[in-house]
Protein backbone atom coordinates (compact mmCIF):
# COMPACT_ATOMS: atom_id res chain seq x y z
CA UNK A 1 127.04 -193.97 133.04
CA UNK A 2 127.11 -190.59 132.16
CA UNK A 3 124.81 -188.11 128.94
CA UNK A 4 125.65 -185.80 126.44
CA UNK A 5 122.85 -183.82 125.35
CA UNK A 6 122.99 -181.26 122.66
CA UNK A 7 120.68 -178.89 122.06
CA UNK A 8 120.19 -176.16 119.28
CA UNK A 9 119.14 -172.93 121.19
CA UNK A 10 116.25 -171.23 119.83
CA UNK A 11 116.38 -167.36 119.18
CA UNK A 12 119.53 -167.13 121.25
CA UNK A 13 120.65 -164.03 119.42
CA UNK A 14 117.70 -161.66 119.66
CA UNK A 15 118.05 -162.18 123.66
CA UNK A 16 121.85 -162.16 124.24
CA UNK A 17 125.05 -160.48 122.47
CA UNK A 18 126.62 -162.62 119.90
CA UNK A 19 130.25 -161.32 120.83
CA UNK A 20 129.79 -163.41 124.20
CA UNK A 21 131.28 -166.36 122.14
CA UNK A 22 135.29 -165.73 121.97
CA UNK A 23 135.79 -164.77 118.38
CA UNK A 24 139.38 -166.91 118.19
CA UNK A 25 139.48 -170.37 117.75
CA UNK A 26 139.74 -172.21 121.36
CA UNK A 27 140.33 -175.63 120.51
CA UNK A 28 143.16 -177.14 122.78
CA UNK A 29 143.93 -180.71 121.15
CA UNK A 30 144.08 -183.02 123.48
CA UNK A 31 144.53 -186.14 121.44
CA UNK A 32 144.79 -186.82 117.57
CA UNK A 33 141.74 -186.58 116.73
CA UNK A 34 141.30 -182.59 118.05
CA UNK A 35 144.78 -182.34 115.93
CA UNK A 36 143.54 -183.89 112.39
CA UNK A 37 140.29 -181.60 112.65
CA UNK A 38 140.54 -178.00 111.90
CA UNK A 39 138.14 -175.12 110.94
CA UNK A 40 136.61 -174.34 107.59
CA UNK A 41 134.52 -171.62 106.28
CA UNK A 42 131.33 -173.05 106.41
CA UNK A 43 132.05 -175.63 109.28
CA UNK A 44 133.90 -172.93 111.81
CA UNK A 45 132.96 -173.56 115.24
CA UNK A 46 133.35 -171.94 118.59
CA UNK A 47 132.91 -172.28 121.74
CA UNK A 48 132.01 -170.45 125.31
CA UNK A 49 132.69 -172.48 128.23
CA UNK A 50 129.55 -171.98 130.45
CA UNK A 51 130.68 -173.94 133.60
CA UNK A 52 133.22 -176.93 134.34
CA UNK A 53 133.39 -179.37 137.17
CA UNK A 54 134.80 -176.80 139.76
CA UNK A 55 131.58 -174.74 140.39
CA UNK A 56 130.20 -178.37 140.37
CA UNK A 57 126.08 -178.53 140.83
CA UNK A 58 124.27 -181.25 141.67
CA UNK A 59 120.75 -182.02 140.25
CA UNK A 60 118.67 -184.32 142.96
CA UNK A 61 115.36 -185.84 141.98
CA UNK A 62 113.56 -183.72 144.65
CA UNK A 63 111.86 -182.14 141.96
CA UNK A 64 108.35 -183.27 140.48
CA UNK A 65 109.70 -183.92 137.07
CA UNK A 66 112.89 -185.19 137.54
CA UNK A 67 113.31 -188.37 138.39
CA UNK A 68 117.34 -189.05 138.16
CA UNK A 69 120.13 -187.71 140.11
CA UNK A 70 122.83 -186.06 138.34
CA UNK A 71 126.51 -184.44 138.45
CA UNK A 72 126.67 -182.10 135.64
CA UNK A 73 130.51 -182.17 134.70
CA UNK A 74 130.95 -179.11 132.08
CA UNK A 75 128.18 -176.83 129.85
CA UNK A 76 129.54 -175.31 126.97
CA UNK A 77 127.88 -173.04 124.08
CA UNK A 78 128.85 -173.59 120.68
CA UNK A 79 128.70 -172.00 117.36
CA UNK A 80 127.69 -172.57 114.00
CA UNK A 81 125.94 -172.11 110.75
CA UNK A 82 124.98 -168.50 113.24
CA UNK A 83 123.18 -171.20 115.66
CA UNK A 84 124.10 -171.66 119.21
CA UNK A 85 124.23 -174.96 120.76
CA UNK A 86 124.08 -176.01 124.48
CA UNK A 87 126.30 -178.36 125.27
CA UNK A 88 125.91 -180.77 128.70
CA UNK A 89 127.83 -183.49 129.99
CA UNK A 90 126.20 -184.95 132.83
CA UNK A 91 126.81 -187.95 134.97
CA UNK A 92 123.81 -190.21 136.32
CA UNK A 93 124.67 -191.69 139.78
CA UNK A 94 121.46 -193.82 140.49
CA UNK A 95 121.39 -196.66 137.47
CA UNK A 96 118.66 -198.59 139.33
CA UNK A 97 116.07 -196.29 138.71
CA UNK A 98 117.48 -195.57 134.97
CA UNK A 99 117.39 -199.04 134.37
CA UNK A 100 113.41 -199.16 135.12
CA UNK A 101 112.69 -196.05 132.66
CA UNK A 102 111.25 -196.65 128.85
CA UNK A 103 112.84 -195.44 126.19
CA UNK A 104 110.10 -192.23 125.48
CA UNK A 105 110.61 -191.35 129.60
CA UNK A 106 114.14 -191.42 129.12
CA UNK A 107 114.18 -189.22 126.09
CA UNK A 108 111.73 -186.82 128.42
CA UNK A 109 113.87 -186.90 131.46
CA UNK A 110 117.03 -185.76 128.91
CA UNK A 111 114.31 -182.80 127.26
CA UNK A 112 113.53 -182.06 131.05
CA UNK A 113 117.46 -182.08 132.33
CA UNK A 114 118.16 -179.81 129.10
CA UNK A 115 115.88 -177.14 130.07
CA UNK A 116 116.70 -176.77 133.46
CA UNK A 117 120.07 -176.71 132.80
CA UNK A 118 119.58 -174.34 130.49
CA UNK A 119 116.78 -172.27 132.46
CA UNK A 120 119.63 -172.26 135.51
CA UNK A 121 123.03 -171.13 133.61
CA UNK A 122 121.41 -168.27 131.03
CA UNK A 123 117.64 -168.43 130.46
CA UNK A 124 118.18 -171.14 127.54
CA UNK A 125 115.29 -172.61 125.37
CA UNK A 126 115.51 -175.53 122.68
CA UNK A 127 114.29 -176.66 119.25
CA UNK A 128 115.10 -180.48 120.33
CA UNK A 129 117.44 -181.99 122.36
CA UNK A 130 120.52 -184.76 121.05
CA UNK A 131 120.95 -186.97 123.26
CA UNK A 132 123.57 -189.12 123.73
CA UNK A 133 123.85 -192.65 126.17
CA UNK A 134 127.91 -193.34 127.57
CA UNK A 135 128.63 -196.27 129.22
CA UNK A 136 131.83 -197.52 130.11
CA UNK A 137 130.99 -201.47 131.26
CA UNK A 138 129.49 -203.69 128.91
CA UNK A 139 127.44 -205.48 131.06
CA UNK A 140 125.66 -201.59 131.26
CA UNK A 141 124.55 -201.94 127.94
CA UNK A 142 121.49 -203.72 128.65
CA UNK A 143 120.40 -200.71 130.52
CA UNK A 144 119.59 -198.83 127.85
CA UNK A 145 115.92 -198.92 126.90
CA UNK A 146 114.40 -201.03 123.90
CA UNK A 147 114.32 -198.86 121.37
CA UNK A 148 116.70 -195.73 121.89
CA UNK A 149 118.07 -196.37 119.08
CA UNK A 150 115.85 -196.78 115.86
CA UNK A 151 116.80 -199.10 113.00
CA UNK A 152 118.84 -196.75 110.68
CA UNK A 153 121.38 -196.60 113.47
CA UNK A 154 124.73 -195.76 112.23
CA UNK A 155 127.56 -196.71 114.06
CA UNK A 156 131.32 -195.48 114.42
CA UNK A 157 134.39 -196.51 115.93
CA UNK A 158 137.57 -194.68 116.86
CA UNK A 159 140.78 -195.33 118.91
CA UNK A 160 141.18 -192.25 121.00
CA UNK A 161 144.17 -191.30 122.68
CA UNK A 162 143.94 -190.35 126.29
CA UNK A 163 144.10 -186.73 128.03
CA UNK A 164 147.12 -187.78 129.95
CA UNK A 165 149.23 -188.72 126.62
CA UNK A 166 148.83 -193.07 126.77
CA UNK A 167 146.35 -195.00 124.20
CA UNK A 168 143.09 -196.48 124.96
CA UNK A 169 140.76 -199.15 123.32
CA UNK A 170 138.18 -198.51 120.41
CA UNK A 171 135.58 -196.43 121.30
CA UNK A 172 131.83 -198.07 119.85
CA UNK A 173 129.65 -195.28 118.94
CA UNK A 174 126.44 -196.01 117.73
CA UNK A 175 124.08 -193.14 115.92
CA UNK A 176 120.43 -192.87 115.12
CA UNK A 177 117.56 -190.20 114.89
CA UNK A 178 117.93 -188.03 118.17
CA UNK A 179 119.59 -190.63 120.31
CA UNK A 180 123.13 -192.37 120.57
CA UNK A 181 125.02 -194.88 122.19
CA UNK A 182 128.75 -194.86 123.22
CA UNK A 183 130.41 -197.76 124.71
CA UNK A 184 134.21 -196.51 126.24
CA UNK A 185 136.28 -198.00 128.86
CA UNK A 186 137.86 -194.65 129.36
CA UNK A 187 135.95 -191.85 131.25
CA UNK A 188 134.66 -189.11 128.69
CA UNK A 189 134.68 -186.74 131.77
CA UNK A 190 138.35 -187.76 132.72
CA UNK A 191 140.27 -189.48 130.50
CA UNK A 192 139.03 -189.04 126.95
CA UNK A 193 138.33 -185.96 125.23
CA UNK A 194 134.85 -185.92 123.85
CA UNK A 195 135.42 -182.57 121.80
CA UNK A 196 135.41 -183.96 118.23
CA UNK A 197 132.37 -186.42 118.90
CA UNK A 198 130.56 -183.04 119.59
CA UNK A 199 131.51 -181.22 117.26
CA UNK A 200 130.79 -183.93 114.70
CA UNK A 201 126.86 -183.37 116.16
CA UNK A 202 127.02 -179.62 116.21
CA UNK A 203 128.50 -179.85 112.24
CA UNK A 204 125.21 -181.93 111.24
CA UNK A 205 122.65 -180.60 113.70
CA UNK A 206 124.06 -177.03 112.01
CA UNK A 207 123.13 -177.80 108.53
CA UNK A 208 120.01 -180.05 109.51
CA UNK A 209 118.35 -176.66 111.24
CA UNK A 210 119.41 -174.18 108.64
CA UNK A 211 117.47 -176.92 106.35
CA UNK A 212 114.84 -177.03 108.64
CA UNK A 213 114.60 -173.21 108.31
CA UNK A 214 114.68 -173.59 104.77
CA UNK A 215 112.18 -176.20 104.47
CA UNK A 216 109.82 -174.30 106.40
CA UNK A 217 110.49 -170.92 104.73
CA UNK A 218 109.71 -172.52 101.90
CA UNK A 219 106.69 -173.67 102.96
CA UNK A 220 105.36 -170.09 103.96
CA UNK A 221 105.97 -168.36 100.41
CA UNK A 222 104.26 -171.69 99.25
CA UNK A 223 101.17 -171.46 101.49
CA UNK A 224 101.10 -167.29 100.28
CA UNK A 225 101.94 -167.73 96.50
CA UNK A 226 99.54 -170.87 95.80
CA UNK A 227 96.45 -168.48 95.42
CA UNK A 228 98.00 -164.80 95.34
CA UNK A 229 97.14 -163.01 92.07
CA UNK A 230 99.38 -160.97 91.03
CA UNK A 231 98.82 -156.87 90.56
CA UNK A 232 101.97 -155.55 89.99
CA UNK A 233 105.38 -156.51 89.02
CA UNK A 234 107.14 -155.73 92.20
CA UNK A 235 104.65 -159.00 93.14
CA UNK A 236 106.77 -161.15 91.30
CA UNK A 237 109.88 -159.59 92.40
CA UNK A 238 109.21 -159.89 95.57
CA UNK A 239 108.93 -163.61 95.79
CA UNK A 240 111.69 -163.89 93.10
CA UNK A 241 113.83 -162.65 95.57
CA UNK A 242 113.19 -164.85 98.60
CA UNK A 243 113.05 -168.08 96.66
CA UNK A 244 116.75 -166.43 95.37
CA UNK A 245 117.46 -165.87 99.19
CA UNK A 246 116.26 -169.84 99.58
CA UNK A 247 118.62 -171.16 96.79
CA UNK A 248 122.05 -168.95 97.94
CA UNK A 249 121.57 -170.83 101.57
CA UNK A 250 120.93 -174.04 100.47
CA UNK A 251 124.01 -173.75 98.59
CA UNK A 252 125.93 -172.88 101.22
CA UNK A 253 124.71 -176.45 103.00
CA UNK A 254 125.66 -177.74 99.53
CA UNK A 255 129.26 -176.14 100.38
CA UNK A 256 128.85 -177.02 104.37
CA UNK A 257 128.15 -180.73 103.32
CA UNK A 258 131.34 -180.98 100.70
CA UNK A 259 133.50 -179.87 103.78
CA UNK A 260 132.14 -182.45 105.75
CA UNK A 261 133.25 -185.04 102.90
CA UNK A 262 136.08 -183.35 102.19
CA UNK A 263 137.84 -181.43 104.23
CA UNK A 264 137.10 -182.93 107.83
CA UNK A 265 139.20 -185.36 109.78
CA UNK A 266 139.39 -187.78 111.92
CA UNK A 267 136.05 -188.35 114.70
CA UNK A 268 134.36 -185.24 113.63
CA UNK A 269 134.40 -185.79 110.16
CA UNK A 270 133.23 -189.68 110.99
CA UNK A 271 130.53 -188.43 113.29
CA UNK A 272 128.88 -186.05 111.30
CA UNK A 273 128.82 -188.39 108.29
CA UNK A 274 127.16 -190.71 110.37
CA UNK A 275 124.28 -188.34 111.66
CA UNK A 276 123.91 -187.37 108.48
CA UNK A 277 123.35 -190.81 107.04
CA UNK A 278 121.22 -191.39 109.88
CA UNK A 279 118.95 -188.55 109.88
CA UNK A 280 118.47 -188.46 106.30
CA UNK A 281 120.01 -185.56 105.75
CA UNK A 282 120.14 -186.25 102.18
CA UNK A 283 116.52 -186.84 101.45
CA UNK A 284 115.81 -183.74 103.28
CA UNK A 285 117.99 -181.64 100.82
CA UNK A 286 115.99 -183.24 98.33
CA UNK A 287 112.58 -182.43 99.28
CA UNK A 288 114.17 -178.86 99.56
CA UNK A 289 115.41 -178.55 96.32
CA UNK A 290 111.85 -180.08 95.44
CA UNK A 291 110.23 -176.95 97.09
CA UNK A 292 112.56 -174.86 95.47
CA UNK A 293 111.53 -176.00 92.20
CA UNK A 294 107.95 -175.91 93.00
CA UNK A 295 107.19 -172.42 93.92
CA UNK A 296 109.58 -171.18 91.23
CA UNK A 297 107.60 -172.74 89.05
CA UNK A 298 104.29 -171.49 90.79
CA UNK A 299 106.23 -167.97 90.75
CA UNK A 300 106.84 -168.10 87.23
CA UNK A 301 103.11 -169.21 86.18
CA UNK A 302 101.19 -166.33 88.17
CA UNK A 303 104.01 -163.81 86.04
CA UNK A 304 103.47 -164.78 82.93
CA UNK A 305 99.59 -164.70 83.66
CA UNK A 306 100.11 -161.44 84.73
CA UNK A 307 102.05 -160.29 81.63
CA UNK A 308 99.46 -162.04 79.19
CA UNK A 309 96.37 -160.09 81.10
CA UNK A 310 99.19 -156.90 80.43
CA UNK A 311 99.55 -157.88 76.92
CA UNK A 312 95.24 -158.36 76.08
CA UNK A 313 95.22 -154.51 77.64
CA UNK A 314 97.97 -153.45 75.44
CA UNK A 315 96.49 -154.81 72.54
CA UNK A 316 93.16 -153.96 73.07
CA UNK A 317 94.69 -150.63 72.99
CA UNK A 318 97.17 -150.92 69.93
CA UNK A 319 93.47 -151.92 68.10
CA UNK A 320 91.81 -148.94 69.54
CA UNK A 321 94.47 -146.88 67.90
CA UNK A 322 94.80 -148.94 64.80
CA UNK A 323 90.50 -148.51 64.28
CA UNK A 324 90.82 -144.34 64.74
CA UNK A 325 93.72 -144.61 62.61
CA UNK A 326 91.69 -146.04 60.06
CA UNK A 327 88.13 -144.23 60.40
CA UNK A 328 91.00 -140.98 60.22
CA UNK A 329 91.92 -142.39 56.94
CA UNK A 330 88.33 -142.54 55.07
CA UNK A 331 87.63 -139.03 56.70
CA UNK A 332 90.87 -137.86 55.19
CA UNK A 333 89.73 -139.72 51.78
CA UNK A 334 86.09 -137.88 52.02
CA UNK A 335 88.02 -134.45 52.75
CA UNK A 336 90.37 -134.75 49.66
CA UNK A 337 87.53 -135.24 47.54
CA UNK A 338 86.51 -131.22 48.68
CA UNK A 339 90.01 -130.42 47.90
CA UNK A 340 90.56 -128.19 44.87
CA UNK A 341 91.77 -124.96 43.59
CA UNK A 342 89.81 -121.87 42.32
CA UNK A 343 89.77 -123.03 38.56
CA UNK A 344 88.51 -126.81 39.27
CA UNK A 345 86.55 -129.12 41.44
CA UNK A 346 88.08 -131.49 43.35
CA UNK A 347 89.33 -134.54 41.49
CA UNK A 348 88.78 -132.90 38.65
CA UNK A 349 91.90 -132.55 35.71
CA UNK A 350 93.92 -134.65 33.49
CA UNK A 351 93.21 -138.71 34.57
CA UNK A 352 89.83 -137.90 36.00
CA UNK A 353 88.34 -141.21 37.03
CA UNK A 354 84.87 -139.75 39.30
CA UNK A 355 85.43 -140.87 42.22
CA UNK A 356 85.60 -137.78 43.50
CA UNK A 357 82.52 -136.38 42.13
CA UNK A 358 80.92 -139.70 43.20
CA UNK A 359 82.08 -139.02 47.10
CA UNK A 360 80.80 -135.59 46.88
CA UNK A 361 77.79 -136.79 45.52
CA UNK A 362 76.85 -139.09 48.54
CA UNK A 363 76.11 -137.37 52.36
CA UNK A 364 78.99 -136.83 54.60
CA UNK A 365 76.80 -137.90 56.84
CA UNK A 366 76.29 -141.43 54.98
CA UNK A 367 79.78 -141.81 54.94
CA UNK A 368 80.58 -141.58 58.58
CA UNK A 369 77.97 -143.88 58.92
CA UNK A 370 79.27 -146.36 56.61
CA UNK A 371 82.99 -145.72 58.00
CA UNK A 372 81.90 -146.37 61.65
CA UNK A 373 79.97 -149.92 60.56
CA UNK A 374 83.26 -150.66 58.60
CA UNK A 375 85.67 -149.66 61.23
CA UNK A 376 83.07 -151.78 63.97
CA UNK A 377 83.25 -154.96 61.39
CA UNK A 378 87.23 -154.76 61.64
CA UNK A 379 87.23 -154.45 65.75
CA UNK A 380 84.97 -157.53 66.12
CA UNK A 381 87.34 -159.97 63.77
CA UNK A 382 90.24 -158.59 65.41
CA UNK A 383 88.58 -159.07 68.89
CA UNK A 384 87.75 -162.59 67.87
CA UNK A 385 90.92 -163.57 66.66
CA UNK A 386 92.98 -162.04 69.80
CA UNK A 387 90.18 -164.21 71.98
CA UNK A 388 91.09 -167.55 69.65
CA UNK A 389 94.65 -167.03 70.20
CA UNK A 390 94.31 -166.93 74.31
């Protein structure tokens, strides 16, 4: 009975260089299902080769937290979606103490084997850990623990076609949140290539943690916008331009999905449609594009508040103008009457109606007065109506 864990690395490229993975394509095809799979844009893939079977190690349970023995057959590193993903293959040589463990201390025991592995070849941490049952004698299945595989299982089969050249029978590949079964009378470490049922993983555990980045990205200019008030414009812009930054990925898992359906082949393509049907990959896209909409919205809401308080300033200042444009105007009506030349008074002369005479005849004082309760009468309606409009 052997594993197959795989494990998104966390922050692998802030510790190591990126050009460690070879920047060609590697993939040998060893039967036809390496042959009907090839790389795509969003769904490119390679791969580092971290140790195989002739530097062997052995893992004994003389440590407190392991409790099965193991020969690790191959590591690999893959890469995807810019994510790197550990790849182990290990076999487990004492089934009578597997076949006492639960299904929760199984699923620790894989975590545990993950890390060490990873902690032994380059200093290797995890998000979460894939893991992955093969057993090649059906009277093993009843080994595996009640509940490893939860009721949304998806399952797969596939005739693969051995390393050496000859068929074999089906393999039975069954798929469910974090853990997977896969019944194969020929040996995945010898006779069977298991490239394509990995890379079928890597494909949807690539897009499920770029949404998982997303999702939670989301979630931060959420938790910041929600009560942020706005001062400036460059406010809006700023979070225009990360939820823009949001939307542009989650198209390209739009894209990275349509490749899957497609433009993939063969196991891959079956695999990865299967973890993606049974991790919900599709409701998770939704609640994304739920987000999206949400704080766009919330985005949009605290801009146009802050162009409305803009726009009460502006016009408080457009009426400030319009009133000293107006007390100008009587002032300039008060100065005409004073206006006249040597020979006659001002407003006096053909079509002489006293007005004139009658301004001059009243205090300038009185009529600044009078022009300043007038102009104040005009602010307060036109304050009033601007406050019955908001």
């Amino acid at each position: 009975m052997d594993l197959l864990l795989i494990a998104p690395v966390k922050n692998y490229t802030e510790n190591h260089d990126s050009q460690e993975l070879q920047n060609e394509n590697i993939w040998k095809p060893r039967g036809y299902e390496s042959q009907e799979s090839y790389q795509t844009r969003e769904l490119a893939q390679k791969k580092k080769s971290l140790y195989m079977r002739e530097g062997s190690f052995e893992i004994q349970d003389d440590h407190d937290w392991i409790f099965l023995n193991y020969q690790v057959f191959s590591c690999d590193l893959y890469s995807t979606q810019d994510q790197y993903f550990l790849v182990v293959l290990a076999e487990i040589e004492n089934l009578e103490d597997f076949d006492r463990m639960s299904s929760l201390e199984l699923e620790e025991e894989c975590n545990r084997l993950a890390n060490f592995v990873g902690d032994r070849l380059d200093g290797l941490n995890f998000n979460w850990v894939n893991r992955t049952i093969i057993y090649y004698n059906k009277e093993d299945a009843k080994l595996v623990p009640n509940g490893w595989i939860s009721d949304n299982g998806v399952s797969i089969e596939w005739s693969p076609t051995l390393i050496s050249g000859g068929p074999a029978a089906d393999v039975e590949c069954l798929i469910s949140w974090g853990n997977n079964k896969v019944f194969s009378i020929a040996d995945f470490k010898k006779e069977v290539d298991p490239t394509e049922l990995i890379r079928g993983i890597v494909d949807a555990q690539g897009i499920w943690g770029k949404s998982d980045e997303l999702i939670l990205e989301s979630q931060r200019i959420s938790h910041e916008i929600i009560d942020y008030k706005f001062e400036k414009e460059k406010d809006y812009s700023k979070y225009h331009n990360q939820i823009m930054s949001i939307k542009e990925n989650k198209a390209l898992l739009d894209l990275s999905v349509d490749e899957i359906n497609l433009d993939l082949q063969g196991v891959r393509k079956k695999t990865a449609i299967a973890c993606y049907d049974a991790w919900g990959l599709g409701g998770l896209h939704t609640r994304l594009e739920s987000r999206i909409q949400s704080i766009e919205g919330i985005n949009s809401f605290h801009h146009e508040n802050f162009k409305s308080r803009n726009r009460i300033w502006v016009n408080k200042l457009l009426l400030a103008l319009s009133l000293l444009t107006i007390f100008q105007f009587f002032i300039g009506v008060v100065d005409i009457s004073f206006v006249g030349d040597v020979k006659t008074e001002a407003g006096e002369g053909i079509g002489e109606l006293g007005a004139s005479k009658f301004i001059r005849s009243v205090s300038i004082d009185l009529w600044m007065i009078f022009f300043a309760v007038l102009t104040s009468f005009i602010a307060v309606f036109a304050l009033k109506k601007n406050k019955d409009a908001e």
